[in-house]
Protein backbone atom coordinates (compact mmCIF):
# COMPACT_ATOMS: atom_id res chain seq x y z
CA UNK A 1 12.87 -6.02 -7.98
CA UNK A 2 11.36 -6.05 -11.66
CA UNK A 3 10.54 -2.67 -13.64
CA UNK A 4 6.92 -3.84 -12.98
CA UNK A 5 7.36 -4.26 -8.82
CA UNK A 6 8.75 -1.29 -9.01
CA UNK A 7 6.15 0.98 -10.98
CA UNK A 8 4.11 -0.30 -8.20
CA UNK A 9 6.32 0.50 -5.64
CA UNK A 10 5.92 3.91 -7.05
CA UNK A 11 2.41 4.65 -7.43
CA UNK A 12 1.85 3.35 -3.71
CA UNK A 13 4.46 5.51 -2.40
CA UNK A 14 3.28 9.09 -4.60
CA UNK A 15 -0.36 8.20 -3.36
CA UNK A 16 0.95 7.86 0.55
CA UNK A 17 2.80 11.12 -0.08
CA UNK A 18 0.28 13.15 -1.72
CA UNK A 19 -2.86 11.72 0.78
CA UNK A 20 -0.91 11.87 4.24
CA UNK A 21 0.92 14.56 5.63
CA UNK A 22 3.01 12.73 7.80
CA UNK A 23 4.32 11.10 5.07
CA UNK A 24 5.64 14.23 3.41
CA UNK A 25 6.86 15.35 6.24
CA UNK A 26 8.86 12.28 7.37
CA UNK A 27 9.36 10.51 3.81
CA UNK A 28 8.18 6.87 3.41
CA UNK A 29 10.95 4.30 3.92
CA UNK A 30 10.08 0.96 2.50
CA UNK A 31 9.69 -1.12 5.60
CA UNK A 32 8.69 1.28 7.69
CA UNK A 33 6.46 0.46 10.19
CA UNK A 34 3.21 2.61 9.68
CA UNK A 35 0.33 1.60 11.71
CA UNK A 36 3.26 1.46 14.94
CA UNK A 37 5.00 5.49 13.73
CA UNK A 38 1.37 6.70 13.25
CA UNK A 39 2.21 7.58 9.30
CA UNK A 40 -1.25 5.53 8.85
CA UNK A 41 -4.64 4.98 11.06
CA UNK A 42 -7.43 2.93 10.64
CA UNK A 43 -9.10 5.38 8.21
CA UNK A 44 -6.09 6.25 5.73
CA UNK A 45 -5.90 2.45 5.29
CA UNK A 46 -9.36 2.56 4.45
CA UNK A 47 -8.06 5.25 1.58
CA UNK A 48 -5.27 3.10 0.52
CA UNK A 49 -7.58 0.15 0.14
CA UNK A 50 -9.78 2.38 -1.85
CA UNK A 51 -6.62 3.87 -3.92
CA UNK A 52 -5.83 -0.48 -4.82
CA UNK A 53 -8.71 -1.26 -5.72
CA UNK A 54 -9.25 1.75 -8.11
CA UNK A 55 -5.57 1.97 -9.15
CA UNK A 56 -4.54 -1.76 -9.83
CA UNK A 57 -8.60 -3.12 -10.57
CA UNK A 58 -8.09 -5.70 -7.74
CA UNK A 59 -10.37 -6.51 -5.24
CA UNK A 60 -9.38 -6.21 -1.53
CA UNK A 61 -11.99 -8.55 0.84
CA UNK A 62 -12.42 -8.09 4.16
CA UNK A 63 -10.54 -10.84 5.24
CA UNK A 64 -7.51 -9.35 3.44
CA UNK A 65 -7.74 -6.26 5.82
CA UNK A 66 -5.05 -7.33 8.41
CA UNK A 67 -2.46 -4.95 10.20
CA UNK A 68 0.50 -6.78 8.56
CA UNK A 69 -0.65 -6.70 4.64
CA UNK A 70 -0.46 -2.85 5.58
CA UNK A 71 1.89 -2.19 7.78
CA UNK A 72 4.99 -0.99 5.00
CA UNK A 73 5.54 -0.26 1.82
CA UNK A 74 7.08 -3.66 1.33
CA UNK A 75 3.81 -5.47 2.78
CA UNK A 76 1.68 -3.14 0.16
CA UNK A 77 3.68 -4.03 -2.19
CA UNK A 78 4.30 -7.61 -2.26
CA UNK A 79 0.14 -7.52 -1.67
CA UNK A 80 -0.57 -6.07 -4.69
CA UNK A 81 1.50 -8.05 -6.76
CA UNK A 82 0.42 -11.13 -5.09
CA UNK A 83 -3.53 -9.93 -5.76
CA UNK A 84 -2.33 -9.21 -9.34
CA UNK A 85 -0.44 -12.55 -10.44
CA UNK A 86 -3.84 -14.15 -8.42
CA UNK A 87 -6.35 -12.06 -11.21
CA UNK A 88 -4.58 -13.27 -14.32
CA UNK A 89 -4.32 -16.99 -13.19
């Protein structure tokens, strides 16, 4: 993983932390599963969305918003450097 993957990594994981309590109770492993352990529902994804778009200026469509681009850490992760190579190309 690159310095730049994992600054991303990062800011995903402190915004889980600090917006779910779950999370902070549990901890967030990286390819944990959290639509099936209930760290996430259908509304905090809607607040991670939100936290993307704001945090790394991409734009998520609605077509993007499928159960397996948010189902981990990993998934989030490997999104939003996808969406990001995508912008500057």
């Amino acid at each position: 993983m690159t310095q730049a993957q994992s600054l991303i990594e990062d800011r995903i994981r402190e915004f889980v932390l600090k917006q779910f309590p779950l999370a902070r109770k549990r901890g967030v492993a990286a390819s944990e599963k959290w639509l099936e352990t209930g760290l996430l529902d259908s509304l905090g994804i809607l607040d991670l969305v939100h936290f993307l778009e704001e945090e790394f200026s991409i734009h998520i469509a609605d077509e993007e918003l499928l159960p397996e681009t948010f189902e981990s850490l990993d998934a989030v992760t490997a999104f939003v450097i996808q969406k990001s190579q995508d912008k500057t190309t």
